[in-house]
Every structure is written in C-alpha cells, then in structure tokens.
N, C-alpha and C. Protein backbone atom coordinates (compact mmCIF):
# COMPACT_ATOMS: atom_id res chain seq x y z
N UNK A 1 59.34 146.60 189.93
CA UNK A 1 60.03 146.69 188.65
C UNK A 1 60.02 148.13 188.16
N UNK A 2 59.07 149.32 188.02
CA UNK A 2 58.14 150.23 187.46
C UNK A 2 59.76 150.95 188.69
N UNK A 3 60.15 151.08 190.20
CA UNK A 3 60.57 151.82 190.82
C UNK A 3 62.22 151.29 189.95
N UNK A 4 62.59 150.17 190.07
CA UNK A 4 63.90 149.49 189.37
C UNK A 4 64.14 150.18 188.10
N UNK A 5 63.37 150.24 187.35
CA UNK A 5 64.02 150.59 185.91
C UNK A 5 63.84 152.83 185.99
N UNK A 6 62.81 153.26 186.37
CA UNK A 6 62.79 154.40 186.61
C UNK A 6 62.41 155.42 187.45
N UNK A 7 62.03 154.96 188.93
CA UNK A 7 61.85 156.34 189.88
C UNK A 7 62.99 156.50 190.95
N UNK A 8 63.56 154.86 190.66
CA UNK A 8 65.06 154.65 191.81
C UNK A 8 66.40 155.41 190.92
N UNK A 9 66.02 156.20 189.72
CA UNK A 9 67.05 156.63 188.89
C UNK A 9 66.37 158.44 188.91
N UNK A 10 67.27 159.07 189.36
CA UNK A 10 66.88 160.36 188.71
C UNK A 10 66.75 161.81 190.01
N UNK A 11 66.43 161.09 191.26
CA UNK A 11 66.10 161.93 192.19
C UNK A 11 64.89 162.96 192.71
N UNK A 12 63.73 162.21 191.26
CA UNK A 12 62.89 163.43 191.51
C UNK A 12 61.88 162.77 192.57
N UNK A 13 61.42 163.41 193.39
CA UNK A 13 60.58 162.98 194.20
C UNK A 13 59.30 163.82 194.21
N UNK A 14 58.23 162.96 194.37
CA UNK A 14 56.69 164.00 194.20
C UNK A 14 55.49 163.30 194.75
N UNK A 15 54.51 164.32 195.19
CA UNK A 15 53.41 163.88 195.98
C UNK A 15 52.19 164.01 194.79
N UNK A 16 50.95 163.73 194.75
CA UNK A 16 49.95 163.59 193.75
C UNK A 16 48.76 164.45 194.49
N UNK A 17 48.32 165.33 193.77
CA UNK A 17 47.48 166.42 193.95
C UNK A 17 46.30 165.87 193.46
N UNK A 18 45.13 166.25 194.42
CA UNK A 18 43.96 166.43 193.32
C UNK A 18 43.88 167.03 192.12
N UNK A 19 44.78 168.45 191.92
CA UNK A 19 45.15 168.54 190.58
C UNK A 19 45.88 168.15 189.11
N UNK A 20 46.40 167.01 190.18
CA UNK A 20 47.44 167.00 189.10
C UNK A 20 48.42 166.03 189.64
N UNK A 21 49.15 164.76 189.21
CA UNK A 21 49.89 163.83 189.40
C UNK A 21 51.06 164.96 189.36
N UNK A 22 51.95 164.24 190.39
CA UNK A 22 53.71 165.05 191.00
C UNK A 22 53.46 166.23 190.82
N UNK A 23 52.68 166.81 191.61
CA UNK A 23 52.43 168.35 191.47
C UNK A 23 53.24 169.22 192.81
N UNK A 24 53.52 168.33 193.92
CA UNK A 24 54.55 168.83 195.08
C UNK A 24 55.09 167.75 195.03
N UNK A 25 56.61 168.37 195.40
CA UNK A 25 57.64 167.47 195.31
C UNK A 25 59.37 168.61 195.20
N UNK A 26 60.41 167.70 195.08
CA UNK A 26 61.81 168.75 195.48
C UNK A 26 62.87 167.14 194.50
N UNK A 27 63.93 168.01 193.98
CA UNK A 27 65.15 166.74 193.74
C UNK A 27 65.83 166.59 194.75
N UNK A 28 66.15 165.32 194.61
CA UNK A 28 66.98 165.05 195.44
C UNK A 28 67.47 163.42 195.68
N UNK A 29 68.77 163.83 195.47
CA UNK A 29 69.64 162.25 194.93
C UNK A 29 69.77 161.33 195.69
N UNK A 30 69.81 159.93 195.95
CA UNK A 30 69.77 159.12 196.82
C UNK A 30 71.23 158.50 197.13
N UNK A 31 72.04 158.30 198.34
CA UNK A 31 73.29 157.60 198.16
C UNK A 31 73.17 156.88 197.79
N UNK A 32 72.21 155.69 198.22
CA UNK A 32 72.39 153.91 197.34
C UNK A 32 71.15 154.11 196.55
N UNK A 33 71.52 153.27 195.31
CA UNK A 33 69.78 152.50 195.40
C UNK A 33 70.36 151.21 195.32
N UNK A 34 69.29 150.09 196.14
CA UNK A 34 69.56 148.60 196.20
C UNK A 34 68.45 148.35 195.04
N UNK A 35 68.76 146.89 194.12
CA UNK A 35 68.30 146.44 193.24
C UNK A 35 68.52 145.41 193.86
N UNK A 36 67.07 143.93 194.15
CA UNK A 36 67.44 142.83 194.55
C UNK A 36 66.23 142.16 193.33
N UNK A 37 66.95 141.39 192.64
CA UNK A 37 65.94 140.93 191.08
C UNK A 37 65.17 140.02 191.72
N UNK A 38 65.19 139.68 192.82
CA UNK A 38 64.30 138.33 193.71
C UNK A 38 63.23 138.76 194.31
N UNK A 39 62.72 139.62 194.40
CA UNK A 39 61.76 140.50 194.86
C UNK A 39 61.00 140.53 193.77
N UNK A 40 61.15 140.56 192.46
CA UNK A 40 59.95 140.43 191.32
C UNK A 40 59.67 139.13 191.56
N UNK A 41 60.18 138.36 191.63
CA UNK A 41 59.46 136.92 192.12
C UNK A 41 57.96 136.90 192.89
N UNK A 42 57.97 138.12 193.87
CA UNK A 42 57.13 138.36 194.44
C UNK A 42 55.99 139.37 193.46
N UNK A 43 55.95 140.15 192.79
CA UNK A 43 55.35 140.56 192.28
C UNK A 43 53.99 140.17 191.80
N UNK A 44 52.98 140.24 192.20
CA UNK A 44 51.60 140.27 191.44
C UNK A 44 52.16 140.42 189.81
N UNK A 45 51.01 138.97 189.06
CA UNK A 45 51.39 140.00 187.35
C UNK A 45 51.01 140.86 187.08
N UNK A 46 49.65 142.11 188.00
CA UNK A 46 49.58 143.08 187.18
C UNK A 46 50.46 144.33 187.69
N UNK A 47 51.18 144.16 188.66
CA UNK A 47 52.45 144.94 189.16
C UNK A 47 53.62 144.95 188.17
N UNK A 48 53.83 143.32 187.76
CA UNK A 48 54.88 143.51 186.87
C UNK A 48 54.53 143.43 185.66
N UNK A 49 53.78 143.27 184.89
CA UNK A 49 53.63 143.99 184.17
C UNK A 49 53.72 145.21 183.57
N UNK A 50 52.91 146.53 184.72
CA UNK A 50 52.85 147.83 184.48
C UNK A 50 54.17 148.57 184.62
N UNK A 51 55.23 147.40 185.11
CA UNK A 51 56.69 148.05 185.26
C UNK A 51 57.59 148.14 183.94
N UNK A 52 56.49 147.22 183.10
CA UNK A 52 57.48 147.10 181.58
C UNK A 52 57.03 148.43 180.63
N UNK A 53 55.85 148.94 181.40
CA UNK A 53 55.46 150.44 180.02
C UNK A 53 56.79 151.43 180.12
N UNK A 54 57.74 151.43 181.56
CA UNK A 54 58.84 152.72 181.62
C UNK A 54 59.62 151.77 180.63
N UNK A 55 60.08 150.64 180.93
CA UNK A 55 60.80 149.64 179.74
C UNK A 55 60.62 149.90 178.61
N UNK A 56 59.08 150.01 177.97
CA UNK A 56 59.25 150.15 176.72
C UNK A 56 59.32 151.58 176.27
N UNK A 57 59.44 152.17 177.20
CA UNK A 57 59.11 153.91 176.74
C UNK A 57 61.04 153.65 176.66
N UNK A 58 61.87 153.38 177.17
CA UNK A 58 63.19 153.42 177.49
C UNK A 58 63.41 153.04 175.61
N UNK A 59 62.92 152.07 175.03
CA UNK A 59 63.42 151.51 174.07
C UNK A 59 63.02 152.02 172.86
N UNK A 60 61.95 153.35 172.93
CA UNK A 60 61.25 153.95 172.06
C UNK A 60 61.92 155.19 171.67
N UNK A 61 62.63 155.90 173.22
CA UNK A 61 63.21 156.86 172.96
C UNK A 61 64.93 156.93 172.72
N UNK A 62 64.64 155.75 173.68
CA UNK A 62 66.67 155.84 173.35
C UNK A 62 67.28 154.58 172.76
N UNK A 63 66.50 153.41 172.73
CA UNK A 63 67.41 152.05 172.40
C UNK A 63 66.49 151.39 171.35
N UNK A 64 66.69 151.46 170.43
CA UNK A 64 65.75 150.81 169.65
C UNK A 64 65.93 149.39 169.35
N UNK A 65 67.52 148.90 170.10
CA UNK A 65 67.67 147.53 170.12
C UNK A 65 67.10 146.78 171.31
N UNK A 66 66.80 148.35 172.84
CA UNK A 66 66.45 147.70 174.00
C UNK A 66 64.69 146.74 173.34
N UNK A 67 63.85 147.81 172.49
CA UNK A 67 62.73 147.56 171.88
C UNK A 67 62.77 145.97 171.00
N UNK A 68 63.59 146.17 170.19
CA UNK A 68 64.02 144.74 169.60
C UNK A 68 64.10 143.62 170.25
N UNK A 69 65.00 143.96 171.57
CA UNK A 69 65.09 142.85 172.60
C UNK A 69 63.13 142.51 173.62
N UNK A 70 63.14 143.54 173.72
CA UNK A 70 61.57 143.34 174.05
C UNK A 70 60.82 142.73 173.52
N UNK A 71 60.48 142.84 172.31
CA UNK A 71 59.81 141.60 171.55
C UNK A 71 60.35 140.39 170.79
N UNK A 72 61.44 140.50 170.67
CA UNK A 72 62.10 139.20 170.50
C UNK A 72 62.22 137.79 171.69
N UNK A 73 61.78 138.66 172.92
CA UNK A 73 62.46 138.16 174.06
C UNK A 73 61.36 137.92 175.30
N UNK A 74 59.93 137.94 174.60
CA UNK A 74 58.77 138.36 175.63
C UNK A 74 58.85 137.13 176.59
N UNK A 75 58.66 136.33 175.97
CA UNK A 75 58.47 134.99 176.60
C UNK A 75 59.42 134.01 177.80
N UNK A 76 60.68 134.98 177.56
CA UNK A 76 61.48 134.70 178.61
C UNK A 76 61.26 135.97 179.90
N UNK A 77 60.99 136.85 178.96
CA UNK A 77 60.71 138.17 179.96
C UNK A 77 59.89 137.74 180.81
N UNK A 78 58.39 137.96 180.31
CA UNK A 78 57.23 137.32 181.15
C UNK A 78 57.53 135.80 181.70
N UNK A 79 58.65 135.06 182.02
CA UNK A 79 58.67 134.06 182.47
C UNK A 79 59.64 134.90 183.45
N UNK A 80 59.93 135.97 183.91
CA UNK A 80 60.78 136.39 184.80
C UNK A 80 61.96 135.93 185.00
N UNK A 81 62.40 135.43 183.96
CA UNK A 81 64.18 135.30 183.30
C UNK A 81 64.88 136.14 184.02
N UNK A 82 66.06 135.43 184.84
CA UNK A 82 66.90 136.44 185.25
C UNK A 82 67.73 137.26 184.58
N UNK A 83 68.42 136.57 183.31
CA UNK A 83 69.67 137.06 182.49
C UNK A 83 68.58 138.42 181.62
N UNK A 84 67.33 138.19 181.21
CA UNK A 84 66.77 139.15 180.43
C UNK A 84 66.73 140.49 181.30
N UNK A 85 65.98 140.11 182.70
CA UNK A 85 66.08 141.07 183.29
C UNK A 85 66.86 141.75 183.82
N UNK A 86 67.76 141.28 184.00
CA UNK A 86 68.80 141.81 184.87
C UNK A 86 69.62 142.83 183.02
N UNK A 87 69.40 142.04 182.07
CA UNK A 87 69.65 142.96 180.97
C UNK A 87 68.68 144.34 180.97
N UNK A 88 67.29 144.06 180.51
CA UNK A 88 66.65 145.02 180.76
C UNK A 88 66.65 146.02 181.57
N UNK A 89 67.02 145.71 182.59
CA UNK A 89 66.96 146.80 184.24
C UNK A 89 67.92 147.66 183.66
N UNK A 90 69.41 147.00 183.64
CA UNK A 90 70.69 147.75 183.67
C UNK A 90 70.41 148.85 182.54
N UNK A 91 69.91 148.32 181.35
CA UNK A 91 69.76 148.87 180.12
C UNK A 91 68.57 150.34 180.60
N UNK A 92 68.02 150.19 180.87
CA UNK A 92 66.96 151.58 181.09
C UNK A 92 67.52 152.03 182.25
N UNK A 93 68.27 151.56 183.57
CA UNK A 93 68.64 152.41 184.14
C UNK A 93 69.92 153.47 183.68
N UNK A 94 70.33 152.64 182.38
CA UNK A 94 71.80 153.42 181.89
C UNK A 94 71.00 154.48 180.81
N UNK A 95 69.96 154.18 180.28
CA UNK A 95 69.36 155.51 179.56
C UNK A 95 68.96 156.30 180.47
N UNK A 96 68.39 156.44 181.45
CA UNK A 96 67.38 157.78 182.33
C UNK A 96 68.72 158.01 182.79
N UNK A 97 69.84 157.26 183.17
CA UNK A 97 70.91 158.32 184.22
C UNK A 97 71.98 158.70 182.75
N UNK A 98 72.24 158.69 182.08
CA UNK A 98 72.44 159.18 181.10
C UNK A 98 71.94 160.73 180.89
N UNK A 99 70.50 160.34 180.27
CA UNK A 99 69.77 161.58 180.63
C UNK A 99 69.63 162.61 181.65
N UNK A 100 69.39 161.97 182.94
CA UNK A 100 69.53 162.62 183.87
C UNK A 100 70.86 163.57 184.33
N UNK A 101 71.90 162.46 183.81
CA UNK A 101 73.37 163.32 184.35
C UNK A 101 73.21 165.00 183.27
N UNK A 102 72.62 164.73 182.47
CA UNK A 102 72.76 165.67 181.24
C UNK A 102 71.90 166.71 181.25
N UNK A 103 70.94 166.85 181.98
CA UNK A 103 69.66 167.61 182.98
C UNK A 103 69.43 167.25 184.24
N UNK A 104 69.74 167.25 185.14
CA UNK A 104 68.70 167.01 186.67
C UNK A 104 67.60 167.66 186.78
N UNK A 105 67.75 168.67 186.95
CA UNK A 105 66.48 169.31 187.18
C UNK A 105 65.05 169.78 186.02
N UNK A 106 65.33 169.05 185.04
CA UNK A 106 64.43 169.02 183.69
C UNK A 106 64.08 170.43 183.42
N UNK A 107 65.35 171.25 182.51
CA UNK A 107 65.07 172.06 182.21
C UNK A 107 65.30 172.13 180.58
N UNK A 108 65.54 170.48 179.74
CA UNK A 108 65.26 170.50 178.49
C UNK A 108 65.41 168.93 178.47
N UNK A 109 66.67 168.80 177.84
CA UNK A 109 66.54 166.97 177.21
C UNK A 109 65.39 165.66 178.23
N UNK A 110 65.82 166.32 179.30
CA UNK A 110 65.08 165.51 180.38
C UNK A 110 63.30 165.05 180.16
N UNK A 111 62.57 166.10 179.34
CA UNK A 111 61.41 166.22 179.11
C UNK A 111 61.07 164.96 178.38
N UNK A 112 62.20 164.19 177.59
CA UNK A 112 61.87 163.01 176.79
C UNK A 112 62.05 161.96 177.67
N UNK A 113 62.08 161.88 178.77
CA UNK A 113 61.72 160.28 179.81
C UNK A 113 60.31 160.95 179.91
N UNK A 114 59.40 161.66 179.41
CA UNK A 114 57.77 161.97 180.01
C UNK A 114 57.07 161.33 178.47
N UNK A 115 58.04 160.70 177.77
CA UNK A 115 56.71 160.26 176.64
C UNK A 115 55.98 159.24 177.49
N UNK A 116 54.80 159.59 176.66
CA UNK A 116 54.06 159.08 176.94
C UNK A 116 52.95 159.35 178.77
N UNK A 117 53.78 160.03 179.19
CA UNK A 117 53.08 160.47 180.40
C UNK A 117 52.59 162.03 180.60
N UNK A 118 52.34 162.80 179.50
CA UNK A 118 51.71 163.84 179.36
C UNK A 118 50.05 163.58 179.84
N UNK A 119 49.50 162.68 178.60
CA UNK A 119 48.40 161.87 178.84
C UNK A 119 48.25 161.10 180.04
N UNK A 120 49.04 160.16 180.05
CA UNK A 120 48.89 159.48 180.99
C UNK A 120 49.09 159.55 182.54
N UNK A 121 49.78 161.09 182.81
CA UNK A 121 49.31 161.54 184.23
C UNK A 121 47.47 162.09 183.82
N UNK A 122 47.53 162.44 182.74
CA UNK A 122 46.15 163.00 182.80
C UNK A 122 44.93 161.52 183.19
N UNK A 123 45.50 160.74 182.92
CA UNK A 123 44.79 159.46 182.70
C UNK A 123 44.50 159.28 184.28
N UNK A 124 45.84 159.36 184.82
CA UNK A 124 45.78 158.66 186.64
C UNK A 124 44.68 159.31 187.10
N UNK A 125 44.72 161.08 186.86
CA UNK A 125 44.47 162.29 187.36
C UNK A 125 42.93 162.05 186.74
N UNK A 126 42.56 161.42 186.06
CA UNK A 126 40.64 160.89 185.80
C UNK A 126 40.15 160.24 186.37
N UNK A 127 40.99 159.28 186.53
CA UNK A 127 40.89 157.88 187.43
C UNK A 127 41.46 157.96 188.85
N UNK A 128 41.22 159.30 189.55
CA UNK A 128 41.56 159.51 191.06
C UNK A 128 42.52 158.53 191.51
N UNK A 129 43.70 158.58 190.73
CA UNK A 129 44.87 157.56 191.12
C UNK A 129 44.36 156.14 191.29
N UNK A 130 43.95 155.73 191.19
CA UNK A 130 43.14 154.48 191.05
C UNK A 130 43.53 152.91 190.40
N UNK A 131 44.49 153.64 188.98
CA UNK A 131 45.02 152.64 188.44
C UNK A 131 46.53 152.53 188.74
N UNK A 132 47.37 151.65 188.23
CA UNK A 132 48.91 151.75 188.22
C UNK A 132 49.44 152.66 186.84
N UNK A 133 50.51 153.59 187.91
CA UNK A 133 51.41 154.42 186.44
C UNK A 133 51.92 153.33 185.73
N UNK A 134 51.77 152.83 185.45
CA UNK A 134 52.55 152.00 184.06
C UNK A 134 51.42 151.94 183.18
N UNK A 135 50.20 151.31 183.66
CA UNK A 135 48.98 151.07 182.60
C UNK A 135 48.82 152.38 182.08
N UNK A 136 48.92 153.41 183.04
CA UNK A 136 48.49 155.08 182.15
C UNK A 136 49.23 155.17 181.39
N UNK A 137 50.75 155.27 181.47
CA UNK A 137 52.01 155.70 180.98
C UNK A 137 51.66 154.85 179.51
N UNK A 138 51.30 153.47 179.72
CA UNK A 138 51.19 152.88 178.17
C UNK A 138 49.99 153.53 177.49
N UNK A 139 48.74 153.64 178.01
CA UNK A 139 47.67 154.34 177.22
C UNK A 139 48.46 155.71 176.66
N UNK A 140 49.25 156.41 177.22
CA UNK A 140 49.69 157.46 177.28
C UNK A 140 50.93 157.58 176.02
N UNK A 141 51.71 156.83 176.00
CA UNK A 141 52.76 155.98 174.78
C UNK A 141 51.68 155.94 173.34
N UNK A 142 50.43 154.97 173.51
CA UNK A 142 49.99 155.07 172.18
C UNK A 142 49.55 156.16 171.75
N UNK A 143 48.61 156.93 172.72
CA UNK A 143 47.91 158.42 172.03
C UNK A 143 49.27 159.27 171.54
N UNK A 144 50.70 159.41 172.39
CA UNK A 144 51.47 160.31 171.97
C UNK A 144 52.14 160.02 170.44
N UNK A 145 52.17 158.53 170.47
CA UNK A 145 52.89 158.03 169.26
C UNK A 145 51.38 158.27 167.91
N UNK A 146 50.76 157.98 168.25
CA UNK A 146 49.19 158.37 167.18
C UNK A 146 49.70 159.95 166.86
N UNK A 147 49.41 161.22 167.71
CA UNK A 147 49.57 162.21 167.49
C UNK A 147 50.88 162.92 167.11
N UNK A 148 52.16 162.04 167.21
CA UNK A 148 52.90 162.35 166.76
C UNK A 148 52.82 161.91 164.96
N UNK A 149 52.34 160.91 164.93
CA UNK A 149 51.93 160.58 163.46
C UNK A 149 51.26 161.47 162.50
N UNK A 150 50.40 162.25 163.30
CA UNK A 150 49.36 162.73 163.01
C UNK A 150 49.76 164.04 162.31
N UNK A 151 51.17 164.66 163.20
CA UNK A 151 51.59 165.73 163.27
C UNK A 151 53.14 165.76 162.19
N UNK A 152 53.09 164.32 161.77
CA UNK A 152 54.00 164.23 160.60
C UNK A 152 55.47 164.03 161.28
N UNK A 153 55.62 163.77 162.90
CA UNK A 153 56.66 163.70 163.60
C UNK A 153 57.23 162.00 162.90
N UNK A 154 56.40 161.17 162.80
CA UNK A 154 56.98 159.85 162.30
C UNK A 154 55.94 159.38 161.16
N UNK A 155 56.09 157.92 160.92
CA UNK A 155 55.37 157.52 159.84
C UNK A 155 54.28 156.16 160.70
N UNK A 156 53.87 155.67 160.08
CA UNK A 156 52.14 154.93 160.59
C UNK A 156 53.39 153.91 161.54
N UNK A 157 54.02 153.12 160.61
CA UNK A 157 54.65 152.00 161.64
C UNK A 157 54.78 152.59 163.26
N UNK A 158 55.60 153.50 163.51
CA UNK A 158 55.49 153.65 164.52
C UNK A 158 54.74 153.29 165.61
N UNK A 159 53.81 154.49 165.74
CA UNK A 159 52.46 153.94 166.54
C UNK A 159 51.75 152.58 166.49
N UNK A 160 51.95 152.15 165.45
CA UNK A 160 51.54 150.41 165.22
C UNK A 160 52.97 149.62 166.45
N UNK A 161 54.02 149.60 166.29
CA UNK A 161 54.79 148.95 166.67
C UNK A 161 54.80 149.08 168.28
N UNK A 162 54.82 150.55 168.70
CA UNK A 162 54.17 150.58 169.79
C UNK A 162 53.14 149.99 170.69
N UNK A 163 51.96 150.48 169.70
CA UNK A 163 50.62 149.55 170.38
C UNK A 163 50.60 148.09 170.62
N UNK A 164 51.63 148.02 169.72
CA UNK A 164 51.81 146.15 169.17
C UNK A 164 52.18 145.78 170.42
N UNK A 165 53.54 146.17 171.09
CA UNK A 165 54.61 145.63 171.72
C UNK A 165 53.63 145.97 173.17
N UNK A 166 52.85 147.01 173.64
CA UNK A 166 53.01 147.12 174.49
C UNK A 166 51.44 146.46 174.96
N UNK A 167 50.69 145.72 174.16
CA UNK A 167 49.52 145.23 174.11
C UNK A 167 50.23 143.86 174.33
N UNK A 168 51.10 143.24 173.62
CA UNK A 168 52.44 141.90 173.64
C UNK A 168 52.16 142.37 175.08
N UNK A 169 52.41 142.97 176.03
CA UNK A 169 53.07 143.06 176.97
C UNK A 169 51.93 142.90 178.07
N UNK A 170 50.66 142.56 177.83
CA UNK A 170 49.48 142.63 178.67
C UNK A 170 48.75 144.11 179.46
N UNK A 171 49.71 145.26 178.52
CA UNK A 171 49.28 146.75 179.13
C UNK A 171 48.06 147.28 178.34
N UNK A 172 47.38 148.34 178.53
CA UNK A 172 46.20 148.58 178.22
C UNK A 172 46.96 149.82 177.14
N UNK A 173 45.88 149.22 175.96
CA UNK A 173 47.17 150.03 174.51
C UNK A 173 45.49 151.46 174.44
N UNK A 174 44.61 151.95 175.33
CA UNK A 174 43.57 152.85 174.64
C UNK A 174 43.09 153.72 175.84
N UNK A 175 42.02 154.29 175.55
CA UNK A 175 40.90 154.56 176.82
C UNK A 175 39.86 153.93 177.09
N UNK A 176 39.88 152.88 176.03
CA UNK A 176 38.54 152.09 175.86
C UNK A 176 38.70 150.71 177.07
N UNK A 177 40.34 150.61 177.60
CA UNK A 177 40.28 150.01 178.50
C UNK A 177 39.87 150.34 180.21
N UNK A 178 39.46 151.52 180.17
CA UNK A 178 39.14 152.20 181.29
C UNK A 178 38.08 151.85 181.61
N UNK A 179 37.77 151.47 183.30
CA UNK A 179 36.30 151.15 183.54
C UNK A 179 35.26 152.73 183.35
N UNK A 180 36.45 154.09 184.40
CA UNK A 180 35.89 155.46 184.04
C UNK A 180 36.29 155.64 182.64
N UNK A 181 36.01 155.82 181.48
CA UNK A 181 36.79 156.76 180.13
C UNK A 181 36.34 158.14 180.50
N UNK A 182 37.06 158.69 180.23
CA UNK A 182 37.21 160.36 180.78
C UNK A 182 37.14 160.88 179.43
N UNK A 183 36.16 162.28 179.46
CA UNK A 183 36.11 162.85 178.15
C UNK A 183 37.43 163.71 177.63
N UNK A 184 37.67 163.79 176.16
CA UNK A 184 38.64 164.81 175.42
C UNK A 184 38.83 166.44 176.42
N UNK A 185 37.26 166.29 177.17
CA UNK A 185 38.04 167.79 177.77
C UNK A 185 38.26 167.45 178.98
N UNK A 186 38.41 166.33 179.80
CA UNK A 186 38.40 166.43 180.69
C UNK A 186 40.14 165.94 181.24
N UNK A 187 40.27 165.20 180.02
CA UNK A 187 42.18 164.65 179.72
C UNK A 187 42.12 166.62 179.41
N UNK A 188 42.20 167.17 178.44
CA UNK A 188 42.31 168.30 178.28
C UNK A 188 42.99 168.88 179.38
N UNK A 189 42.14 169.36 180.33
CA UNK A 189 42.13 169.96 181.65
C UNK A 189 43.46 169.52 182.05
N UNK A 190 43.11 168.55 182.69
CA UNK A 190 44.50 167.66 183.19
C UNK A 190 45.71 168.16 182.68
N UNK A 191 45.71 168.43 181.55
CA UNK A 191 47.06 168.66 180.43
C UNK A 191 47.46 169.78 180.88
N UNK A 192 46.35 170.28 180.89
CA UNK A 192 46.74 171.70 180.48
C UNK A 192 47.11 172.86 182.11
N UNK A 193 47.04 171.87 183.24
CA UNK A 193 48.11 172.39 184.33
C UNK A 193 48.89 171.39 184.71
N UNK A 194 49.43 170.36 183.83
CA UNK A 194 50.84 169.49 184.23
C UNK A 194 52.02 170.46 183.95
N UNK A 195 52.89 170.02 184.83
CA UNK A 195 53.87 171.03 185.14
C UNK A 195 54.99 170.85 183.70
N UNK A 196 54.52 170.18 182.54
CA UNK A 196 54.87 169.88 181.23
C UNK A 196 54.53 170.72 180.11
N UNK A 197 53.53 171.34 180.79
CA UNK A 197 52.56 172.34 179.56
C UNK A 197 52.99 173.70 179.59
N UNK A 198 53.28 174.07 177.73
CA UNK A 198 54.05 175.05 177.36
C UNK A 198 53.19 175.93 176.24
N UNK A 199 52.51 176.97 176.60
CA UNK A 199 52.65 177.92 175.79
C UNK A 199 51.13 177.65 175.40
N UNK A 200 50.22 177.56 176.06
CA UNK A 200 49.04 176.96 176.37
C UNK A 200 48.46 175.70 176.08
C-alpha cells in the first residue's frame, strides 16, 4: 500500500545509510507502474496499516476532504473496501504526481510530500531501520504538526486532529511507542545531516 500511494509515484529512488535514511540514490522515472488492489488482500495488518501514514500525510497537505474521507470512512477502509481504496490510492497518487510534475528533482514545492518525515527518517535512522516507514513517518506527522503549533504555523486543533486520525488508524502517534526511544540529541543528529536540512 505505503509503495501504491507514494514511492511508485515520483521517481526518486534511494539506498539507506548508516547515516542517514535515502542518503544514496539518483531520479529516475518508471515506464509503467502496475497497481493490482488484490495484493493488499495479502497484506499483514501491520504492513497495511503503515501504508495509510503517506495517506494521511496526502490529506494534511493537499486534500483536506481526502482527510475527511479518512475518518469518516475508517471502518470500510480497515475492512479493505475496494471502492474506498481504490478512491484513496487514485486520490494521493494524483496529489504527489501533481507535485511532482511541478518539481522532480525537489528543488522547492516538492519538500512538502516530506511532512512529517524530517523526524521520522530520524526515527528509522535510531531504530537501525528496524521499524516500517509509515510508523516513523506518523510519529514524525505528530511532532511536526506539535511544532508547527508551537511556532504559531497553525492553531491546537490541528495537531489534535492529526494525532487523532492517525492513532484511528492503529499507527504509533509518539516516541513513547518505541521499544529503543532515542534521545532529543540523538533525533537531533539525525536531522541535522538529512539531505532536508537548511541553514543549520
């Protein structure tokens, strides 16, 4: 699901460093991508699950009705509904290639498909890749939406609605869900050579 809604869109391709999550890597566009919705059938739930944090990051930044539909709609979702999903998929793959057509190579707008994964590569990058990018990416969603609060970027709902939906969603909404919790300097570190970090 997690490759369906956003790594089969976009062309970026990357390898994971001891330093640093997608730290080598090159673009580069694919002729097809195949989408077969019968294959989540197969899915482990904590696979599909962690495929709904790019979902909800999709509905945070660009669709606030895709978000609406997310929690209005959990229960058919998590019952692996075809008509939802096959809504959902299309819907976040038409925001990132949107985006993408409008940057490829992320040299501005593009930077907003990484909410939430500033942190949350830092998160993988504690946890020696260990967990699934989706569970980081959501720990990663609440701290950014907190500190954007913090920083007067939005108002309290926000970050509440967030944590809400994506806790709804069986993803890990903290650090407190970590078996390692990694210290403030040690996420720090991490941050501070992702290929995201500007101006120290």
């Amino acid at each position: 699901l997690l490759a369906m809604v956003d790594s089969s869109v976009g062309g970026k391709t990357g390898v994971n460093h001891a330093l640093g999550k997608n730290m080598i890597g090159a673009f580069h566009q694919p002729r097809l991508v195949l989408m077969d919705l019968d294959v989540l059938a197969t899915l482990p739930a904590e696979e599909y699950l962690a495929g709904f944090a790019e979902v909800i990051k999709y509905g945070v930044i660009g669709d606030h009705e895709l978000f609406e539909f997310l929690d209005r709609n959990r229960e058919k979702v998590l019952a692996r509904e075809e008509g939802a999903l096959r809504h959902l998929i299309a819907r976040s793959c038409e925001i990132k290639a949107d985006v993408v057509s409008k940057d490829e190579r992320e040299s501005g707008l593009r930077a907003i498909l990484n909410f939430g994964h500033t942190v949350g590569h830092a998160v993988e990058t504690s946890q020696n890749y260990r967990m699934r990018h989706g569970e980081a990416v959501a720990i990663g969603m609440v701290i950014a939406s907190r500190l954007a609060h913090r920083t007067g970027l939005c108002d309290a709902r926000v970050p509440e609605r967030v944590e809400g939906l994506i806790s709804a969603y069986g993803l890990p909404a903290g650090l407190a869900a970590l078996e390692r919790r990694p210290s403030a300097a040690a996420l720090l570190d991490a941050m501070s050579v992702d290929k995201k970090a500007e101006g120290g």
